[in-house]
C-alpha atoms as a PDB file:
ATOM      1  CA  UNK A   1     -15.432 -12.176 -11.890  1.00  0.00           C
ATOM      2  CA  UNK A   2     -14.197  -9.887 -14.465  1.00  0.00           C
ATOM      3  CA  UNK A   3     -16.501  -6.971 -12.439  1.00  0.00           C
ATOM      4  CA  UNK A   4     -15.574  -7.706  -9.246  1.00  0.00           C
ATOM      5  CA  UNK A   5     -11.649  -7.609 -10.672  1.00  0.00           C
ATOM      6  CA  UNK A   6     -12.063  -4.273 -12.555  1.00  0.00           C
ATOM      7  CA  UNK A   7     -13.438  -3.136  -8.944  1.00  0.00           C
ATOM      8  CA  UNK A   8     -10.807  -3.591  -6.860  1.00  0.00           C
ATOM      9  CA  UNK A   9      -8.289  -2.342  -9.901  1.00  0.00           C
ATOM     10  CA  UNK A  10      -9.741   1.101  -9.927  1.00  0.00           C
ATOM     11  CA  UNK A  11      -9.999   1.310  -6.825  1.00  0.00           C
ATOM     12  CA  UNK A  12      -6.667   0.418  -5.910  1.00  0.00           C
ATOM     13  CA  UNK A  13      -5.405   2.352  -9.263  1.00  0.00           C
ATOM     14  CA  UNK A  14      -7.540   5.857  -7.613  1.00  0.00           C
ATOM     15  CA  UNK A  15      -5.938   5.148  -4.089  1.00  0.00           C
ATOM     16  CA  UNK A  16      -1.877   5.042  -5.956  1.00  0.00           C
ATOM     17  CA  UNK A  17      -2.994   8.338  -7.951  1.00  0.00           C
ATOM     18  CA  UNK A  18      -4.240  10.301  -4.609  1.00  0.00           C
ATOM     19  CA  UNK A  19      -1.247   9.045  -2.675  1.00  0.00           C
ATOM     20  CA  UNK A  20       0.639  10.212  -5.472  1.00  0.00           C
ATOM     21  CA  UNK A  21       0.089  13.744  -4.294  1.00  0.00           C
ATOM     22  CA  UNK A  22       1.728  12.810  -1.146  1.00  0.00           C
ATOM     23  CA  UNK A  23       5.073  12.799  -2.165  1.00  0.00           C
ATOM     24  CA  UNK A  24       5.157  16.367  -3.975  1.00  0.00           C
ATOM     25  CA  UNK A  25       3.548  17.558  -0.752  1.00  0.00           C
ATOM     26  CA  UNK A  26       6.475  15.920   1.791  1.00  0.00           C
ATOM     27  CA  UNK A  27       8.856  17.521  -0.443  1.00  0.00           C
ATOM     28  CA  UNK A  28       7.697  21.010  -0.115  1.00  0.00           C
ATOM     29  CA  UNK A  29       7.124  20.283   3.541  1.00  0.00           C
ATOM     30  CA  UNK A  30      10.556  19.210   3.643  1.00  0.00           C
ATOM     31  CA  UNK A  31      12.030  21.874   2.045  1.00  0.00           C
ATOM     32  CA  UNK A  32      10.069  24.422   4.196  1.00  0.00           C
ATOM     33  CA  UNK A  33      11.460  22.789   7.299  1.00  0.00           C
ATOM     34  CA  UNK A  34      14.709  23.235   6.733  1.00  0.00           C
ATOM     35  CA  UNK A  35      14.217  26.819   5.615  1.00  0.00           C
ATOM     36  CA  UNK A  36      12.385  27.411   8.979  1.00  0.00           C
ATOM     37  CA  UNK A  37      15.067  25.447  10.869  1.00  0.00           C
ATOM     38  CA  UNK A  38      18.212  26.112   9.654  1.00  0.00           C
ATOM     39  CA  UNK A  39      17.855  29.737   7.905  1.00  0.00           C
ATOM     40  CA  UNK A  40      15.327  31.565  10.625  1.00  0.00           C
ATOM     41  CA  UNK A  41      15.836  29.258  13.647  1.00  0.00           C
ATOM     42  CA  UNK A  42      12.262  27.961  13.669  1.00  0.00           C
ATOM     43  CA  UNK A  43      10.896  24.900  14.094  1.00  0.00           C
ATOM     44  CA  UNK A  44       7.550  23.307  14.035  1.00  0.00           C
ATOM     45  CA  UNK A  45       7.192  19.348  15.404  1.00  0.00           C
ATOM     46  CA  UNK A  46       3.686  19.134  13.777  1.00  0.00           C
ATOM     47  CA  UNK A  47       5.388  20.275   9.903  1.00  0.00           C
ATOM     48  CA  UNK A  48       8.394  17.300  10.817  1.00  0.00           C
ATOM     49  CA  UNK A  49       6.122  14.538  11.985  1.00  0.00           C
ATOM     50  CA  UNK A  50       3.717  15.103   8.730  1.00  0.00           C
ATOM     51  CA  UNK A  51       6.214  14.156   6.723  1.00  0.00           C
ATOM     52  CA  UNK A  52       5.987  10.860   8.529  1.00  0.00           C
ATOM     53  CA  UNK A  53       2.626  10.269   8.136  1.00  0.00           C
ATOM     54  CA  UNK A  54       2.705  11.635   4.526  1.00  0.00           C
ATOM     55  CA  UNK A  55       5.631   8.717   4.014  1.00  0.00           C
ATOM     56  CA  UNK A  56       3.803   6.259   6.085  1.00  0.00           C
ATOM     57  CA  UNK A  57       0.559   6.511   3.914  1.00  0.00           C
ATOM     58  CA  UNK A  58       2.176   6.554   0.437  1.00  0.00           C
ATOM     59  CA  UNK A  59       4.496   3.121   1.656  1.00  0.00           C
ATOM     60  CA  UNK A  60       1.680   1.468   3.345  1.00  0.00           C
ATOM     61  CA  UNK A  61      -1.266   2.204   1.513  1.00  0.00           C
ATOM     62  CA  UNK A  62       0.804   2.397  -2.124  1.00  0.00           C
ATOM     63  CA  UNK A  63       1.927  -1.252  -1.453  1.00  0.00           C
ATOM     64  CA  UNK A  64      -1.588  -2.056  -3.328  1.00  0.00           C
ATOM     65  CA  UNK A  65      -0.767  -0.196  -6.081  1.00  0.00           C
ATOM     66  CA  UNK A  66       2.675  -1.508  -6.328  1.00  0.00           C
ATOM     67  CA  UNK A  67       1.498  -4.937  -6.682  1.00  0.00           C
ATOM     68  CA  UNK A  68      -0.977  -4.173  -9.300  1.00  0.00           C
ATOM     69  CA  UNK A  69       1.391  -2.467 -11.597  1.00  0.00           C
ATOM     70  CA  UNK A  70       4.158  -5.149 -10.387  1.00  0.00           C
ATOM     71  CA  UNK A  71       6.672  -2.909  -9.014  1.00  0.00           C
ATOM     72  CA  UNK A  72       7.274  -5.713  -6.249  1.00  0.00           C
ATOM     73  CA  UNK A  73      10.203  -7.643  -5.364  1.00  0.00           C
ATOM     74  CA  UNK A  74      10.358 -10.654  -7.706  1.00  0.00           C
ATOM     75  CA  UNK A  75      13.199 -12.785  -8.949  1.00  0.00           C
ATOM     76  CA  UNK A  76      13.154 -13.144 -12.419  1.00  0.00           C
ATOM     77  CA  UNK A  77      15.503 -15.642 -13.695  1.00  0.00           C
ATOM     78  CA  UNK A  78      13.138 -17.944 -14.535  1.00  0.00           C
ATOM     79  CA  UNK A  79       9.679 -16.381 -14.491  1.00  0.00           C
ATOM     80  CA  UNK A  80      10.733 -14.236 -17.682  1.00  0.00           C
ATOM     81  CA  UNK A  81      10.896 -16.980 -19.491  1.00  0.00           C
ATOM     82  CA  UNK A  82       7.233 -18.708 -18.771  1.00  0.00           C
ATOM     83  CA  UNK A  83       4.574 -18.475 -20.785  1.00  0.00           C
ATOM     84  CA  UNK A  84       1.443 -16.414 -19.236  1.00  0.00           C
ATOM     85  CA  UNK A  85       0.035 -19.542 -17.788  1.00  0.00           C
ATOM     86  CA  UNK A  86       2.793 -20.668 -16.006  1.00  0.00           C
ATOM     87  CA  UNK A  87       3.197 -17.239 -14.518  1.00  0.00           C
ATOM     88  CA  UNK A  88      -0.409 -17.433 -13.117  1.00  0.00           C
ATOM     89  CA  UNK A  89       0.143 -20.459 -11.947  1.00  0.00           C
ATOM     90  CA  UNK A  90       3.313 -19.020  -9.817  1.00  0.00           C
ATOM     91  CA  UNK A  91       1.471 -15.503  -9.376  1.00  0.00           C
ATOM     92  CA  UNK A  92      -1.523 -17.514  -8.151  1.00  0.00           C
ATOM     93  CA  UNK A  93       0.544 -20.032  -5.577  1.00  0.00           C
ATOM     94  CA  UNK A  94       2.273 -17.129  -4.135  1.00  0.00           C
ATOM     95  CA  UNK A  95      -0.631 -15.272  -3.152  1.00  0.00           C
ATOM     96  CA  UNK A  96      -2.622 -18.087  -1.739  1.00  0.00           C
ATOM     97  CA  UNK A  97       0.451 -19.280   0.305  1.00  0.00           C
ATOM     98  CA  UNK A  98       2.373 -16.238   1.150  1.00  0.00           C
ATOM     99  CA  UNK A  99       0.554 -12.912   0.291  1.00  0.00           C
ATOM    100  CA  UNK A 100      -2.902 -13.437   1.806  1.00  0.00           C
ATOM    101  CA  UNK A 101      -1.514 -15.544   4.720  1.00  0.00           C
ATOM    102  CA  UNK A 102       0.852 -12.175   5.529  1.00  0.00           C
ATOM    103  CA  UNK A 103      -1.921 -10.112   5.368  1.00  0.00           C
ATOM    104  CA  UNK A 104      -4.270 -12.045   7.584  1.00  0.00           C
ATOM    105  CA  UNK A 105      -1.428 -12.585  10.176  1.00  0.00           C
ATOM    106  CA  UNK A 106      -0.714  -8.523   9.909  1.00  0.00           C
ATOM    107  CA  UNK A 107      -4.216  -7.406  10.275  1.00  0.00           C
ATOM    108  CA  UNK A 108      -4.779  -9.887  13.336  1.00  0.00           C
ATOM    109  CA  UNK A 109      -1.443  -8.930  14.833  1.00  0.00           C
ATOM    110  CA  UNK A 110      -1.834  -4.901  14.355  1.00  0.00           C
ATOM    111  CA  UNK A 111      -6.322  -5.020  14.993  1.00  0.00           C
ATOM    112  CA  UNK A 112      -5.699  -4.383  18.741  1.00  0.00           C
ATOM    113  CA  UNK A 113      -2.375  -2.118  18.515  1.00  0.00           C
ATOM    114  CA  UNK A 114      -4.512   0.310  16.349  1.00  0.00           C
ATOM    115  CA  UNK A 115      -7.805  -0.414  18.424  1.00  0.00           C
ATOM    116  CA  UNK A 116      -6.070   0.557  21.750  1.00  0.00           C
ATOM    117  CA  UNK A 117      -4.745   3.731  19.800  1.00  0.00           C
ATOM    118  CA  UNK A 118      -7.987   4.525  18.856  1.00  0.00           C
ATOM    119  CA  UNK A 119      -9.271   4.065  22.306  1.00  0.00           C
ATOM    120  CA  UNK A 120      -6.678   6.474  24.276  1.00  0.00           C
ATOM    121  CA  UNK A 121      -6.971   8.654  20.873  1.00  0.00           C
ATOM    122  CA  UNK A 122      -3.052   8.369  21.276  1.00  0.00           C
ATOM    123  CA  UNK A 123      -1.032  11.672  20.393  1.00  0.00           C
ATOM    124  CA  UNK A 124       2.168  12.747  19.697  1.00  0.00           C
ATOM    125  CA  UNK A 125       5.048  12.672  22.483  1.00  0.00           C
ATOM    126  CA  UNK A 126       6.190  15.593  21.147  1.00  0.00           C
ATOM    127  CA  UNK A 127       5.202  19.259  22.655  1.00  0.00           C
ATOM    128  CA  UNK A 128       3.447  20.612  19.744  1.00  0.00           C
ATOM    129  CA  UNK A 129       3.240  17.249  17.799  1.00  0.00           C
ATOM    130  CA  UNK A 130       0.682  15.972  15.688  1.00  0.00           C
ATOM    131  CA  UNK A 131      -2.516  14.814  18.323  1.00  0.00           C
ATOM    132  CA  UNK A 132      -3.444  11.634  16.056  1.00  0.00           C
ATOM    133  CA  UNK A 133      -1.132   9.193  15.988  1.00  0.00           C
ATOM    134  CA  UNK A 134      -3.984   6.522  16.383  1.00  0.00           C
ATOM    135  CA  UNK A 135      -4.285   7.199  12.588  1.00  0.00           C
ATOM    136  CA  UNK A 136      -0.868   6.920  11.535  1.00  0.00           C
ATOM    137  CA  UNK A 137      -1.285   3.118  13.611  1.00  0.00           C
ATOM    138  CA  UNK A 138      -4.404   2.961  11.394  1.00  0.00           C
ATOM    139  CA  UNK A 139      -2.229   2.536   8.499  1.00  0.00           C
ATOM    140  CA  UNK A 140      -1.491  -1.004   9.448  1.00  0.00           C
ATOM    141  CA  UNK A 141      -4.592  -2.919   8.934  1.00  0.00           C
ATOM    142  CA  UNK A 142      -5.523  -0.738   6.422  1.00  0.00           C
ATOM    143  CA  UNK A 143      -2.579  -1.707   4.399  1.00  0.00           C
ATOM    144  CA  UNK A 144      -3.167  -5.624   4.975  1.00  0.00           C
ATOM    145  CA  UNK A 145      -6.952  -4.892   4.328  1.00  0.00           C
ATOM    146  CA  UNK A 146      -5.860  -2.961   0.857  1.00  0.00           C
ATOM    147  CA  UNK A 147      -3.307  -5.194  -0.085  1.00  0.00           C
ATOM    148  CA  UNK A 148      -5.430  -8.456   0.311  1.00  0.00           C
ATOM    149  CA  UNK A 149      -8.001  -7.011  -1.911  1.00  0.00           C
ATOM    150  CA  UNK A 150      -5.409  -6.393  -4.670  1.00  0.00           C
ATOM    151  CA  UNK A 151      -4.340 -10.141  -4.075  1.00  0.00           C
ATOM    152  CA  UNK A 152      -8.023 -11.290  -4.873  1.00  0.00           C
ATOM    153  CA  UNK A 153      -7.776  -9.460  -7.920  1.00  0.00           C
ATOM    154  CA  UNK A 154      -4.463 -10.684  -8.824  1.00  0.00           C
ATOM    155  CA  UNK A 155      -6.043 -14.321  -8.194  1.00  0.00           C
ATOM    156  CA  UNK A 156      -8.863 -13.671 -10.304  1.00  0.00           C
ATOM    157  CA  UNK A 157      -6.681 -12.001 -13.218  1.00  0.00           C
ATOM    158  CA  UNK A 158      -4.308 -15.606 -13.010  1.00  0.00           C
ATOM    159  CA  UNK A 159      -7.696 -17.351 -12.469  1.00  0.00           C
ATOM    160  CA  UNK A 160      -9.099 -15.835 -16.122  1.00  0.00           C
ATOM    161  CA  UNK A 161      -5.610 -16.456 -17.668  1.00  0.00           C
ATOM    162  CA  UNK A 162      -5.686 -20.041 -16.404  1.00  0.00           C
ATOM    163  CA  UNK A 163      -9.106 -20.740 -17.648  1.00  0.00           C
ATOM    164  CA  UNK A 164      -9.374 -18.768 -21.026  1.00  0.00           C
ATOM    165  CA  UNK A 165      -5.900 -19.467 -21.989  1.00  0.00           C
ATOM    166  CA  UNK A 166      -2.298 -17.264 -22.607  1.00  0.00           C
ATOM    167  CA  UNK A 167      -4.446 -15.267 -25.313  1.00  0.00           C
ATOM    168  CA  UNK A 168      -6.829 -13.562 -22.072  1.00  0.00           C
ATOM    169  CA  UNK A 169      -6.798  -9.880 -22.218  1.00  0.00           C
ATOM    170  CA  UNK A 170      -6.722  -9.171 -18.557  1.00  0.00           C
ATOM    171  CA  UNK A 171      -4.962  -5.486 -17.974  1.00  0.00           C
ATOM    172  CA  UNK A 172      -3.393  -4.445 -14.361  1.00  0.00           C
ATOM    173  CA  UNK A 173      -3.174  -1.129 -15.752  1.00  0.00           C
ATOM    174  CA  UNK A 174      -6.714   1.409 -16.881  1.00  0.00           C
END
């Protein structure tokens, strides 16, 4: 259990660090299209719509990440105040009845919207534009797929909690 959780932690902790170079990247492509635009009168579609897919992989694929360092939406007024056992026993309830459940309705729901994508090898509308959106549609069940895995290891984190005790060492973070 403990291998299989370690596992899916590093991986999803390598994926947050690559995707991490996204962001630096969209900025200086930012910046370089509004140079281009606005002080030589230049534009290029592909350098606008790769900031898109730069933003769409660090928010869908990072959502993994974001969970395992818990930089997720949570309301706190009570949960501060349980012990680590009660708080697996919460973290472990919400995944089984809402996490996992989302991310088995949005990899059904998005499968045959990428598929069909993939199929026509979909491209921009754009003159010019980037010829592969059937990866940014990619994103979708990839993100479901990634963030599912990081809800089995947040299961099986609350699962060693909940059977060694509050006193389990069980990191998010390497």
């Amino acid at each position: 259990m403990r291998a299989t959780l370690r596992f899916i932690d590093a991986f999803t902790e390598a994926t947050g660090r690559l995707l991490a170079w996204c962001i630096p990247i969209m900025m200086l492509v930012t910046a370089a299209v509004v140079v281009m635009r606005y002080g030589f009168g230049y534009g290029l579609t592909a350098m606008q719509e790769s900031v898109s897919y730069l933003h769409g992989s660090v928010f869908m694929l990072g959502a993994a990440y974001a969970l395992k360092h818990g930089a997720h939406v949570r309301v706190d007024i009570f949960y501060q105040r349980f012990s680590p056992r009660q708080r697996a026993w919460i973290d472990s309830l919400g995944t089984l009845i809402f996490l996992l459940p989302l991310c088995g309705l949005i990899l059904l729901s998005s499968w045959d919207f990428s598929a069909k994508a993939w199929e026509i090898r979909e491209a921009s509308v754009e003159p010019g534009g980037i010829p592969a959106v059937f990866l940014l549609k990619s994103l979708i069940p990839l993100m479901a797929v990634n963030l599912a895995l990081q809800g089995l290891a947040e299961l099986l984190r609350n699962a060693l909690v909940l059977i060694e005790g509050d006193g389990a060492e069980v990191n998010r973070a390497d």
